[in-house]
Structures are given as structure tokens and as C-alpha cells.
C-alpha atoms as a PDB file:
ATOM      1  CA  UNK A   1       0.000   0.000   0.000  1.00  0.00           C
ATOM      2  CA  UNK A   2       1.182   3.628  -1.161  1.00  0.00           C
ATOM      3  CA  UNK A   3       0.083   6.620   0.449  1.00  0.00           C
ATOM      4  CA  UNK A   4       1.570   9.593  -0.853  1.00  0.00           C
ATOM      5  CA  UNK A   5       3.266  12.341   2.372  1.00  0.00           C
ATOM      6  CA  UNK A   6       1.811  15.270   2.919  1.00  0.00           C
ATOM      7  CA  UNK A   7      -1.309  14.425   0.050  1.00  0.00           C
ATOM      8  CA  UNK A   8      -4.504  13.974   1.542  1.00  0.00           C
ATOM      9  CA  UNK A   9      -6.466  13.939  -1.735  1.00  0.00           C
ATOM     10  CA  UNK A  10      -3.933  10.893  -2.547  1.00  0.00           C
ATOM     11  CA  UNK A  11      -6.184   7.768  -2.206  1.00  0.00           C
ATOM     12  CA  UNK A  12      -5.278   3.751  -2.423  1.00  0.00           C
ATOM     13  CA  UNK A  13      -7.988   0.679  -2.126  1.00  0.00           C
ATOM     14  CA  UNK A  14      -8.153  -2.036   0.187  1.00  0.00           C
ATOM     15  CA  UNK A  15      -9.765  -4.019   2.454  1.00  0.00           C
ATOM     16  CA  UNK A  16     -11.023  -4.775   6.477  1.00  0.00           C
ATOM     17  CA  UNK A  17     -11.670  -7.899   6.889  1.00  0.00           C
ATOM     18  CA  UNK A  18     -12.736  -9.707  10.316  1.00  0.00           C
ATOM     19  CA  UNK A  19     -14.054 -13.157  10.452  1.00  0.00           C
ATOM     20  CA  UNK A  20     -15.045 -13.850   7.079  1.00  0.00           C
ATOM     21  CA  UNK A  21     -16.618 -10.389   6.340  1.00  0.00           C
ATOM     22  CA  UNK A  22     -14.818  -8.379   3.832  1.00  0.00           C
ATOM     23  CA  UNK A  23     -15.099  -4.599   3.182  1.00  0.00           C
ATOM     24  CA  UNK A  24     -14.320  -2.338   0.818  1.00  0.00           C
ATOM     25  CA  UNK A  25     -12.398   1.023   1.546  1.00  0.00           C
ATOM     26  CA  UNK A  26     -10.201   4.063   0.188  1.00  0.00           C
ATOM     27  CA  UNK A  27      -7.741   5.288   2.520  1.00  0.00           C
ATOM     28  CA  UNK A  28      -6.145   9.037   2.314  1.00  0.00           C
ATOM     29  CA  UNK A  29      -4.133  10.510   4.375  1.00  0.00           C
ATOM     30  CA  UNK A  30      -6.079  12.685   6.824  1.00  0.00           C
ATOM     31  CA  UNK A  31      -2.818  15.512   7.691  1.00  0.00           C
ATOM     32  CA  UNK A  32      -1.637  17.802   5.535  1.00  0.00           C
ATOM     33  CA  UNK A  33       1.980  19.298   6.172  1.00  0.00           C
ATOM     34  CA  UNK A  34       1.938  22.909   5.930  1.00  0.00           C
ATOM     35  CA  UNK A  35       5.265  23.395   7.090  1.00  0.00           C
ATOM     36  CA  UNK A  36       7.244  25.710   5.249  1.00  0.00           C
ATOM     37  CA  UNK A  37      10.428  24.301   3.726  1.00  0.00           C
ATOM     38  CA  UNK A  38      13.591  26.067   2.486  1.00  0.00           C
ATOM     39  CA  UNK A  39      16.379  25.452   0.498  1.00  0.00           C
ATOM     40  CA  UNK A  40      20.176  25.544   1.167  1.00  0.00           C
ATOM     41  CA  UNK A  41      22.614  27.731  -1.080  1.00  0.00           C
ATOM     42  CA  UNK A  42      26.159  29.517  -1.181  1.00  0.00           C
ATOM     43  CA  UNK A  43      26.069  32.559   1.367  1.00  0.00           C
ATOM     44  CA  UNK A  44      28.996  33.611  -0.781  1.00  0.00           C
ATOM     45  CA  UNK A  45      27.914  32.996  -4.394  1.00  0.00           C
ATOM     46  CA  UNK A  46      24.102  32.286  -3.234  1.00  0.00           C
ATOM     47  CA  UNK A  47      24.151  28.923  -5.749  1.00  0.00           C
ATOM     48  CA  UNK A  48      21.987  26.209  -4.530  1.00  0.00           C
ATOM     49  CA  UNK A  49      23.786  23.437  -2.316  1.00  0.00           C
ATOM     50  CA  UNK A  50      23.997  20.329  -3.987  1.00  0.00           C
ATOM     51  CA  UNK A  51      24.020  16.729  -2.208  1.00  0.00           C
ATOM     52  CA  UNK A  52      25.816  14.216  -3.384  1.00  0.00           C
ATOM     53  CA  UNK A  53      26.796  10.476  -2.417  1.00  0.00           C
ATOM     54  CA  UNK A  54      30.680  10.544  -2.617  1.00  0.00           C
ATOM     55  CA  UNK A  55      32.902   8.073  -1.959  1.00  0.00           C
ATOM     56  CA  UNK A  56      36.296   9.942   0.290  1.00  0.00           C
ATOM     57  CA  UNK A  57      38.424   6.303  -0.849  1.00  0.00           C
ATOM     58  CA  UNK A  58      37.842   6.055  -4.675  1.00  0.00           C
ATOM     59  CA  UNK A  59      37.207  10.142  -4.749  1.00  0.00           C
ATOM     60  CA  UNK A  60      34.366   9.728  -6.968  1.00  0.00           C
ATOM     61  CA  UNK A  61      30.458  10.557  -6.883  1.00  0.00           C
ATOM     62  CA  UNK A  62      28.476   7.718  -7.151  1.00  0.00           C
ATOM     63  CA  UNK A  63      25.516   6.394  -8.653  1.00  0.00           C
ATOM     64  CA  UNK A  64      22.733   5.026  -6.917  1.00  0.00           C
ATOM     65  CA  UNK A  65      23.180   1.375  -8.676  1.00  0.00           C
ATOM     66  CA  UNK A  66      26.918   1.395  -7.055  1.00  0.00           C
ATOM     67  CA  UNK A  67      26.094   1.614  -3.447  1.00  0.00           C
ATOM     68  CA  UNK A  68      24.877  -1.440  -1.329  1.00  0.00           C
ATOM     69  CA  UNK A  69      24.216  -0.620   2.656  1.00  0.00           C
ATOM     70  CA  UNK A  70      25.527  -2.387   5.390  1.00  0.00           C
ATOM     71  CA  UNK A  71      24.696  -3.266   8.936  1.00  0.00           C
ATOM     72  CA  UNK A  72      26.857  -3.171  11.746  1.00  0.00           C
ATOM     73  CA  UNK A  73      26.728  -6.839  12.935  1.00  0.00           C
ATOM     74  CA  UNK A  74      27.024  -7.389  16.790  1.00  0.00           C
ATOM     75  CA  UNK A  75      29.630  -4.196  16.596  1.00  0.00           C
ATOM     76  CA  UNK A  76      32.996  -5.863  15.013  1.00  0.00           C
ATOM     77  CA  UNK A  77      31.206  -7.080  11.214  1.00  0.00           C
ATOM     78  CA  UNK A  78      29.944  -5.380   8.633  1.00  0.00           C
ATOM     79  CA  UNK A  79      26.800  -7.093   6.703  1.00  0.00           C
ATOM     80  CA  UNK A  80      26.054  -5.637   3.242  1.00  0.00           C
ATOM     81  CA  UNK A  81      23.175  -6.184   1.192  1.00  0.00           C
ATOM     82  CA  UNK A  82      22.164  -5.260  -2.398  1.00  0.00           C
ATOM     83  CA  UNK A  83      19.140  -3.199  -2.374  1.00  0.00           C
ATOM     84  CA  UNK A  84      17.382  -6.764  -4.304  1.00  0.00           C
ATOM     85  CA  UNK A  85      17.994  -8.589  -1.021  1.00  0.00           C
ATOM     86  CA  UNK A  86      16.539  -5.585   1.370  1.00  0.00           C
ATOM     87  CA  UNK A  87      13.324  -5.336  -1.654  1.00  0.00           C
ATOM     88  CA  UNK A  88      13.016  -9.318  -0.956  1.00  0.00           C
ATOM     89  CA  UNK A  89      12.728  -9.374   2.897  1.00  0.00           C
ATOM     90  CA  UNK A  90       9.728  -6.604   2.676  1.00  0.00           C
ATOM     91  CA  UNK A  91       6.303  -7.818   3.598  1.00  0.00           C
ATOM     92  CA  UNK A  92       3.793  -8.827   1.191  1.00  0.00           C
ATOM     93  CA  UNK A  93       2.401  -5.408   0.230  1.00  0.00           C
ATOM     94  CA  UNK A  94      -1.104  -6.519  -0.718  1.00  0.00           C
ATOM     95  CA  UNK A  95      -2.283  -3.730   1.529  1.00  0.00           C
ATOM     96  CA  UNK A  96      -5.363  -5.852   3.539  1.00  0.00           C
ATOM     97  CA  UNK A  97      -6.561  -4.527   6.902  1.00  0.00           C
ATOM     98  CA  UNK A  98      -6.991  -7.543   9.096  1.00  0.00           C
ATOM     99  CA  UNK A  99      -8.673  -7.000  12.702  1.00  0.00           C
ATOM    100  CA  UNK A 100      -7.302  -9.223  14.790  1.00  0.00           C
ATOM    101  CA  UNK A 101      -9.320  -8.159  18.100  1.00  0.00           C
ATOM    102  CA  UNK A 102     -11.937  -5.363  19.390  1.00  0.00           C
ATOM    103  CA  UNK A 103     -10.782  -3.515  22.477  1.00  0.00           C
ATOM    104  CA  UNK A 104     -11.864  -0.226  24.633  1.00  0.00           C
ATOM    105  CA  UNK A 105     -10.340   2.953  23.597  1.00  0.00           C
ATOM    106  CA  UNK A 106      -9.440   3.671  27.273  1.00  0.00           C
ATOM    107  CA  UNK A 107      -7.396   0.418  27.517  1.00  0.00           C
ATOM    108  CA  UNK A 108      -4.618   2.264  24.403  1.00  0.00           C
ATOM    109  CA  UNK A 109      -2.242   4.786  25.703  1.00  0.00           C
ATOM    110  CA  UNK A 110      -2.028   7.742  23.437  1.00  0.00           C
ATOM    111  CA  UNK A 111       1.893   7.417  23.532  1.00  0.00           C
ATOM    112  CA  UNK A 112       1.440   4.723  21.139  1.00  0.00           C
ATOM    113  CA  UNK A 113      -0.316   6.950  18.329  1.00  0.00           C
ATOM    114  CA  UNK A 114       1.291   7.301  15.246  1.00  0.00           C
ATOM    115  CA  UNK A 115      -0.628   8.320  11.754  1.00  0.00           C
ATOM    116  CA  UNK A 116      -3.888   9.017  11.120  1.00  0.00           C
ATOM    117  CA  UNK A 117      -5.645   7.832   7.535  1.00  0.00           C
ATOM    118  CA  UNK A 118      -8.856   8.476   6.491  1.00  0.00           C
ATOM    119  CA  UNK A 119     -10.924   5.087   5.870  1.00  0.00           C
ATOM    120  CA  UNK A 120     -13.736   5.681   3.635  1.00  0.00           C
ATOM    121  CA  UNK A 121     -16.351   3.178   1.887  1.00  0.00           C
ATOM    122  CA  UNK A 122     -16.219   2.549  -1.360  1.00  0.00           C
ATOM    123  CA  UNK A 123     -19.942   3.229  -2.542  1.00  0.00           C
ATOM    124  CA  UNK A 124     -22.679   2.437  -0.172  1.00  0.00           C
ATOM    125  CA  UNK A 125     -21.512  -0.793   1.462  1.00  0.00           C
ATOM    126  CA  UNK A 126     -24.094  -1.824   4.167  1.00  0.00           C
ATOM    127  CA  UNK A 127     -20.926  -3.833   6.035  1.00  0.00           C
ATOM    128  CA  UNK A 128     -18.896  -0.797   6.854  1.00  0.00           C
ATOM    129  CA  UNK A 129     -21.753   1.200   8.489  1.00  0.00           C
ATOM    130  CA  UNK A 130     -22.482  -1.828  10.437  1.00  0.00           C
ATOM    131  CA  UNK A 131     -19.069  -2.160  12.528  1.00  0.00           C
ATOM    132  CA  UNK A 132     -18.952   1.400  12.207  1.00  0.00           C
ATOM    133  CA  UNK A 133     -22.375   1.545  13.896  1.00  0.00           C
ATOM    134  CA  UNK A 134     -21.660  -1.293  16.267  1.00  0.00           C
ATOM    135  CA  UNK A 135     -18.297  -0.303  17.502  1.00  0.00           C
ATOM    136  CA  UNK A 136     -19.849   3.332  18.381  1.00  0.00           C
ATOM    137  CA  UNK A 137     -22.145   2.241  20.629  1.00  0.00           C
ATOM    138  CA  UNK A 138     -20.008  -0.516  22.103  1.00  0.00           C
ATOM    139  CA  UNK A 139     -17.102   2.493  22.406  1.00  0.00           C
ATOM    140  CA  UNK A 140     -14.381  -0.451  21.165  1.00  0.00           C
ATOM    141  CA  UNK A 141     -12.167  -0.226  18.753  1.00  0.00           C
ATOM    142  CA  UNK A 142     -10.512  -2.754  16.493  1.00  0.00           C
ATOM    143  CA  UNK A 143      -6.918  -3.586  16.561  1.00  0.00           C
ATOM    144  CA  UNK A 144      -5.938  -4.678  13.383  1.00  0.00           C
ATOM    145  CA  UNK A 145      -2.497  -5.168  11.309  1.00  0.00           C
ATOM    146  CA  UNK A 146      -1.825  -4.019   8.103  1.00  0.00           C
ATOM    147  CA  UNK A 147       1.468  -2.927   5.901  1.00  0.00           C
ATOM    148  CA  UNK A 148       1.661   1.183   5.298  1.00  0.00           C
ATOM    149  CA  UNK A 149       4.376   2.345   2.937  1.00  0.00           C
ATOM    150  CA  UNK A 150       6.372  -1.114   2.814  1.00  0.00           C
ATOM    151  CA  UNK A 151       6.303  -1.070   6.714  1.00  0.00           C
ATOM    152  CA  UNK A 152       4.165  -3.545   8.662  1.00  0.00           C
ATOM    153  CA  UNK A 153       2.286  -2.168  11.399  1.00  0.00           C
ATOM    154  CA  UNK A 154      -0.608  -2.313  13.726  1.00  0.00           C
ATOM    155  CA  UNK A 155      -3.348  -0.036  13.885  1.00  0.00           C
ATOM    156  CA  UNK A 156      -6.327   1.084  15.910  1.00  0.00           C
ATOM    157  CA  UNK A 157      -9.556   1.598  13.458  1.00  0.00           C
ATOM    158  CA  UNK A 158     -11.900   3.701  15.681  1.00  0.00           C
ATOM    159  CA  UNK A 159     -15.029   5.826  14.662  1.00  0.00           C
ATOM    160  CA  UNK A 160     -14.807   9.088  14.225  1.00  0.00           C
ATOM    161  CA  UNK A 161     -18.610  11.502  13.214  1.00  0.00           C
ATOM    162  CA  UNK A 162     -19.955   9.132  10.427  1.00  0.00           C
ATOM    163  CA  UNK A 163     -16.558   7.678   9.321  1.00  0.00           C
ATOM    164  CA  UNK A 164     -13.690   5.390  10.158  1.00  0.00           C
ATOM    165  CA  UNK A 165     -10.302   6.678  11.006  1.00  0.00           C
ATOM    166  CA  UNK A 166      -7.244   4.091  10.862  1.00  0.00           C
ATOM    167  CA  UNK A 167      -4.498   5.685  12.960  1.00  0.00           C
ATOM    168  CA  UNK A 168      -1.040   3.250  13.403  1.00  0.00           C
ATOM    169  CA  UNK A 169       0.440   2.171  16.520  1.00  0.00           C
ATOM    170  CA  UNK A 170       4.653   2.134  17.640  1.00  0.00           C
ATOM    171  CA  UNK A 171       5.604  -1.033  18.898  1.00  0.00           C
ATOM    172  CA  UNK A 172       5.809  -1.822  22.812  1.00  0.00           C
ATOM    173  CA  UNK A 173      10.084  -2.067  22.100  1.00  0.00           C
ATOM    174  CA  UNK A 174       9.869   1.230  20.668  1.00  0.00           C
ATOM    175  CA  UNK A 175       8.723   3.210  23.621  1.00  0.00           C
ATOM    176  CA  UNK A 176      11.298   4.441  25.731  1.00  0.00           C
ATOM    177  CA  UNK A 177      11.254   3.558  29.564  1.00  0.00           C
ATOM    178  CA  UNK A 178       9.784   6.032  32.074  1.00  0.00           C
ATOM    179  CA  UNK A 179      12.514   7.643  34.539  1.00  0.00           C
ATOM    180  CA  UNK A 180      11.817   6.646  38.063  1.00  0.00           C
ATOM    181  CA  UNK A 181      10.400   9.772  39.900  1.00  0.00           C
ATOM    182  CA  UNK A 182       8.780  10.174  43.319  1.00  0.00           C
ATOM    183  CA  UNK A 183       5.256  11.770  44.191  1.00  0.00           C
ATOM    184  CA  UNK A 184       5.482  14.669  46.437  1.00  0.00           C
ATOM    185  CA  UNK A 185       2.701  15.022  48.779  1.00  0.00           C
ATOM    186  CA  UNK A 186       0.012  17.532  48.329  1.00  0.00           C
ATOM    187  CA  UNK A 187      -1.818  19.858  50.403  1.00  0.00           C
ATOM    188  CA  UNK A 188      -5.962  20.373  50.431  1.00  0.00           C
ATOM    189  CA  UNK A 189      -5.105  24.264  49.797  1.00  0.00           C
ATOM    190  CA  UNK A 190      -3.490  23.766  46.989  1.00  0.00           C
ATOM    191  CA  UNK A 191      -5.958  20.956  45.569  1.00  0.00           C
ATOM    192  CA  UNK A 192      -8.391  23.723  46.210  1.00  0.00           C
ATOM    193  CA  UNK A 193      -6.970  26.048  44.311  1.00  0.00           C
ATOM    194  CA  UNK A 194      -6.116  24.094  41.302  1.00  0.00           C
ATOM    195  CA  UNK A 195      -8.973  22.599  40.784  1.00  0.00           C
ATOM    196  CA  UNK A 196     -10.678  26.375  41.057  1.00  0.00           C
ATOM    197  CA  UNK A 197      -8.090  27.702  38.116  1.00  0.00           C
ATOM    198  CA  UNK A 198      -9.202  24.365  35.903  1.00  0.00           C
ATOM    199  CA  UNK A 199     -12.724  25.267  36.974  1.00  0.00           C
ATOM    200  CA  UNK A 200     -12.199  28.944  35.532  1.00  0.00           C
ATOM    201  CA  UNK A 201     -10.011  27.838  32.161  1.00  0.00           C
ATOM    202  CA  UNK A 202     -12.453  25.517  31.194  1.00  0.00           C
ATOM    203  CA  UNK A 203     -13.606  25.208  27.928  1.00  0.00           C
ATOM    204  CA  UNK A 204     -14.105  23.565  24.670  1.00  0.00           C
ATOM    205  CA  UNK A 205     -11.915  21.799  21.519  1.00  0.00           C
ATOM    206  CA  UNK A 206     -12.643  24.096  18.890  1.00  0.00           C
ATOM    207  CA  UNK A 207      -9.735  23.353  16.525  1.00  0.00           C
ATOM    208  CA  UNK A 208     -10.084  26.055  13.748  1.00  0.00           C
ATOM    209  CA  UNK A 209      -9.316  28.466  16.678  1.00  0.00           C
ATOM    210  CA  UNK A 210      -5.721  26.520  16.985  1.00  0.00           C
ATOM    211  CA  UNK A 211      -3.598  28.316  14.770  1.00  0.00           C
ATOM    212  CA  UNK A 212       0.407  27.109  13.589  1.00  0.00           C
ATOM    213  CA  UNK A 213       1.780  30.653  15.120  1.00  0.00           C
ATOM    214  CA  UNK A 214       5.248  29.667  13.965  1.00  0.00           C
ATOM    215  CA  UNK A 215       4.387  29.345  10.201  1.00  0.00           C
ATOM    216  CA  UNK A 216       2.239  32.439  10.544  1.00  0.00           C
ATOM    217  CA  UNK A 217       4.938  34.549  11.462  1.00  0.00           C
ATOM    218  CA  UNK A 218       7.832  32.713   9.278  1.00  0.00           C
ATOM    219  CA  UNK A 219       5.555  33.555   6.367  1.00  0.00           C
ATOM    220  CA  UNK A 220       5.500  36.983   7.998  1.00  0.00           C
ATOM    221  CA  UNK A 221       9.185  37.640   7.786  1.00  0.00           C
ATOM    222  CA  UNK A 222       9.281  36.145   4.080  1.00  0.00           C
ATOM    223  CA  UNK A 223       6.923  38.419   3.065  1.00  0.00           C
ATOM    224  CA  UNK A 224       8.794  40.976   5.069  1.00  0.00           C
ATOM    225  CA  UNK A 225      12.083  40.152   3.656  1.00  0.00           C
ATOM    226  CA  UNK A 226      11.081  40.177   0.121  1.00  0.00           C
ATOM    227  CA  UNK A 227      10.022  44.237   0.882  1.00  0.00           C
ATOM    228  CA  UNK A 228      13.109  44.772   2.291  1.00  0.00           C
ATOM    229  CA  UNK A 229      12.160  45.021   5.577  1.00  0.00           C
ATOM    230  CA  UNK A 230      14.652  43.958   8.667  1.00  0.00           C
ATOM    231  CA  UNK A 231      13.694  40.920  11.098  1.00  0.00           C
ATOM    232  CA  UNK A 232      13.289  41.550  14.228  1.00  0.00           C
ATOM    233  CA  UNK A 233      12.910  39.197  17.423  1.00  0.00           C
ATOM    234  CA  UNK A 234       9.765  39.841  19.326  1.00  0.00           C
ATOM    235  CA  UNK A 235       9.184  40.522  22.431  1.00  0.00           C
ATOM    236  CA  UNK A 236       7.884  37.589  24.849  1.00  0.00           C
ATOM    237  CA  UNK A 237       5.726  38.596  27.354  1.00  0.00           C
ATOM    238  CA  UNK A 238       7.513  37.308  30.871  1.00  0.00           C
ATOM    239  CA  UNK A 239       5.554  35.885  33.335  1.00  0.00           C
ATOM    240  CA  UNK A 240       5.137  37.348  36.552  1.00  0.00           C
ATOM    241  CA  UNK A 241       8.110  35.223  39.132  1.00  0.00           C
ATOM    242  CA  UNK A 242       6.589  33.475  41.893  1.00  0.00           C
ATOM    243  CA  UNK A 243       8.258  31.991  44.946  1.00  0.00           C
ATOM    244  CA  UNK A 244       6.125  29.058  45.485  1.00  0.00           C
ATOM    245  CA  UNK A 245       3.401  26.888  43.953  1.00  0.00           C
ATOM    246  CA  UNK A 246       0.581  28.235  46.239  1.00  0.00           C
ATOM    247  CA  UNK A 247       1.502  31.876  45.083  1.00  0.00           C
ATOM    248  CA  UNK A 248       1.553  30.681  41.789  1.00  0.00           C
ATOM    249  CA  UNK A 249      -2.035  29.315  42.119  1.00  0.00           C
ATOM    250  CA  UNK A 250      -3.029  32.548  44.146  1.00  0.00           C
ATOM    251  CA  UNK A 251      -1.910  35.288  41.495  1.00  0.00           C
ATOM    252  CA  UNK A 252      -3.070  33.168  38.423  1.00  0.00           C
ATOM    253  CA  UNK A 253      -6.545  32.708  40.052  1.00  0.00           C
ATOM    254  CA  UNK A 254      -6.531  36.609  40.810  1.00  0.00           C
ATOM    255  CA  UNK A 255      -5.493  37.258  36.896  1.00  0.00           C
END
């Protein structure tokens, strides 16, 4: 399955299938970067950078069809392997969602959330509104396994308005371990007061009110450069120093 970055008009086909029910679907990428990307030249000259793969032994740039990559085997061996080998040991790319189990939403930590994909049906197919309607009033999920850009992976398909969304998981060996840390006691004041400042900064998810402030104000200062104009840094408001966390609470419940 091929899901073109950064596209989320870019569609493939496949399938969820659990038990011996088979459905239908288009997947798209639901996230679209907006970053804004730049490109590297000459300070002197200002000609674009090129990069090239150069070898420092036969002092020669080489083509793609001349390299091989190796591993570094138990830290004292090399292991190389033609790019024919690596395209062998890559897993069958047929692109089927399989659910392998239903589980709550509560029981997934969100540390384990990777991509999000829109899963769509293709025409009117009673199936998917069924386990879409079933798993939204059950509040489950399936767990299912799939392969996403060559890479095999696990998933979480969960509902999401009138639609599936198929987000994939990291593996358990790819989170890192928690530091040990120690819970200092708390006090009823300050309880109080926290859950008063929580009470008065309540409010809702509105997302189109969430705003990339970064890429707002780096297209700000291209637009500004191309006049001519000079960048400047702005000022950051400092907050007000406090000498303990009850003062902190106090003054920020007074603000």
C-alpha cells in the first residue's frame, strides 16, 4: 500500500476484513503538512547546495546502482546487502486490513499513536456502516495489522462523526522507559486552588481556533524580507516570578 506524504487527496484501495466479512475502503491521508520548507545555497555565491553520495576512498560521486548498505553486525562485522535482497525481505504489500481483536479505547495509551488515515467506503456498502455503527455504541475499537508504505504495522480503526479513522500504533520495544520519579505530597489548599483555576479555564476543543503561530509569522518575515524590511525578534511577554506553587495558584486565580 502507497500513500503519498503530505497528500490527503492521494487515495489507495483495500480491504477490512474480520471473520469472514470483507469490506471495501479508500484510505487518504487525513494531515496535511503545511510546514514551510527552504532550500540551502552559497552565502557567498548564493548557488543552490547540492548533495551528493561521494565516496572519500575512490574520490568519486556515485551512482545510486553502485552503493549497497551495510549493517553493523554485533559491533565488530559489517553485513552488506544489495538493495534486491533488502526489496526481498519486505512484507507482502497486498495492503489488507486484518482485525485481529476489538478492544476499549481507554485500555490504548495515546503514547502509542502514530498516523492518522482516512478510511472511507467505497460506494454504499451496508458492512462498513455496520461495525462502524456497532463499535460506536459498544465504544471499542478494532486492533488490526496491516502494511503502510512497505512497513508492517498495527493499527487502531476507531469511529470518528460518520466515518472510520485508521491511525497506526509504535511497537511496545519502541517506547522508551519512564525515569523513576517520586510523588510529592500535596496539600488540600493547593488541591483547592487548582482545581478552582481548571474550573475557571475551562472550555471547549474548537480546533479552527488553533492556529500554527510559527508558520504564521515565518511567512511573515518572508513576506517581510522580500520588501526589504529587517527581522526583528519579538518581544515575549515574561511571566510574573513566583516563589512558590501556592503563590503561583493565588496570582493566576486573581489574573
Amino acid at each position: 500500500m502507497h500513500i503519498k506524504n503530505g497528500d490527503s487527496m492521494a487515495k489507495t484501495y483495500s480491504t477490512v476484513s474480520f471473520g469472514l466479512v470483507t469490506i471495501p475502503v479508500s484510505i487518504s491521508t487525513a494531515v496535511l503538512d503545511n510546514d514551510l520548507s527552504f532550500h540551502q545555497f552559497h552565502k557567498k555565491c548564493l548557488e543552490r547546495v547540492k548533495y551528493q553520495k561521494y565516496c572519500p576512498h575512490c574520490k568519486k560521486v556515485l551512482k545510486d546502482s553502485e552503493i549497497v548498505k551495510g549493517y553493523d553486525y554485533e559491533g565488530d562485522e559489517l553485513v552488506f546487502f544489495e538493495k534486491k535482497e533488502l526489496d526481498a525481505l519486505k512484507p507482502d504489500n497486498n495492503g489488507d486490513i486484518e482485525i485481529v481483536s476489538f478492544v476499549p479505547l481507554k485500555e490504548i495509551e495515546p503514547k502509542y499513536f502514530q498516523k492518522t488515515y482516512f478510511l472511507l467506503p467505497v460506494k454504499k456498502n451496508k458492512a462498513y456502516f455496520l461495525l462502524w455503527e456497532v463499535l460506536r455504541k459498544m465504544n471499542y475499537v478494532a486492533l488490526c495489522k496491516t502494511v503502510f508504505h512497505n512497513k508492517f504495522t498495527y493499527a487502531v480503526l476507531r469511529c470518528s462523526q460518520d466515518s472510520f479513522l485508521v491511525t497506526t500504533l509504535f511497537f511496545e520495544e519502541e517506547m522508551k522507559e519512564i525515569p523513576e520519579f517520586s510523588i510529592p505530597k500535596l496539600g488540600t489548599k493547593e488541591l483547592d486552588l487548582a482545581k478552582e483555576l481548571i474550573q475557571k479555564m475551562k472550555g471547549h476543543f474548537e480546533p479552527e481556533k488553533y492556529k500554527d503561530e510559527y508558520q504564521k509569522s515565518l511567512l511573515k518575515a518572508i513576506k517581510d524580507k522580500a520588501n526589504g524590511k529587517k527581522i526583528r525578534k519579538s518581544k515575549k511577554k515574561r511571566n510574573t516570578d513566583v516563589s512558590s506553587l501556592m503563590e503561583a495558584l493565588e496570582k493566576s486565580l486573581k489574573e
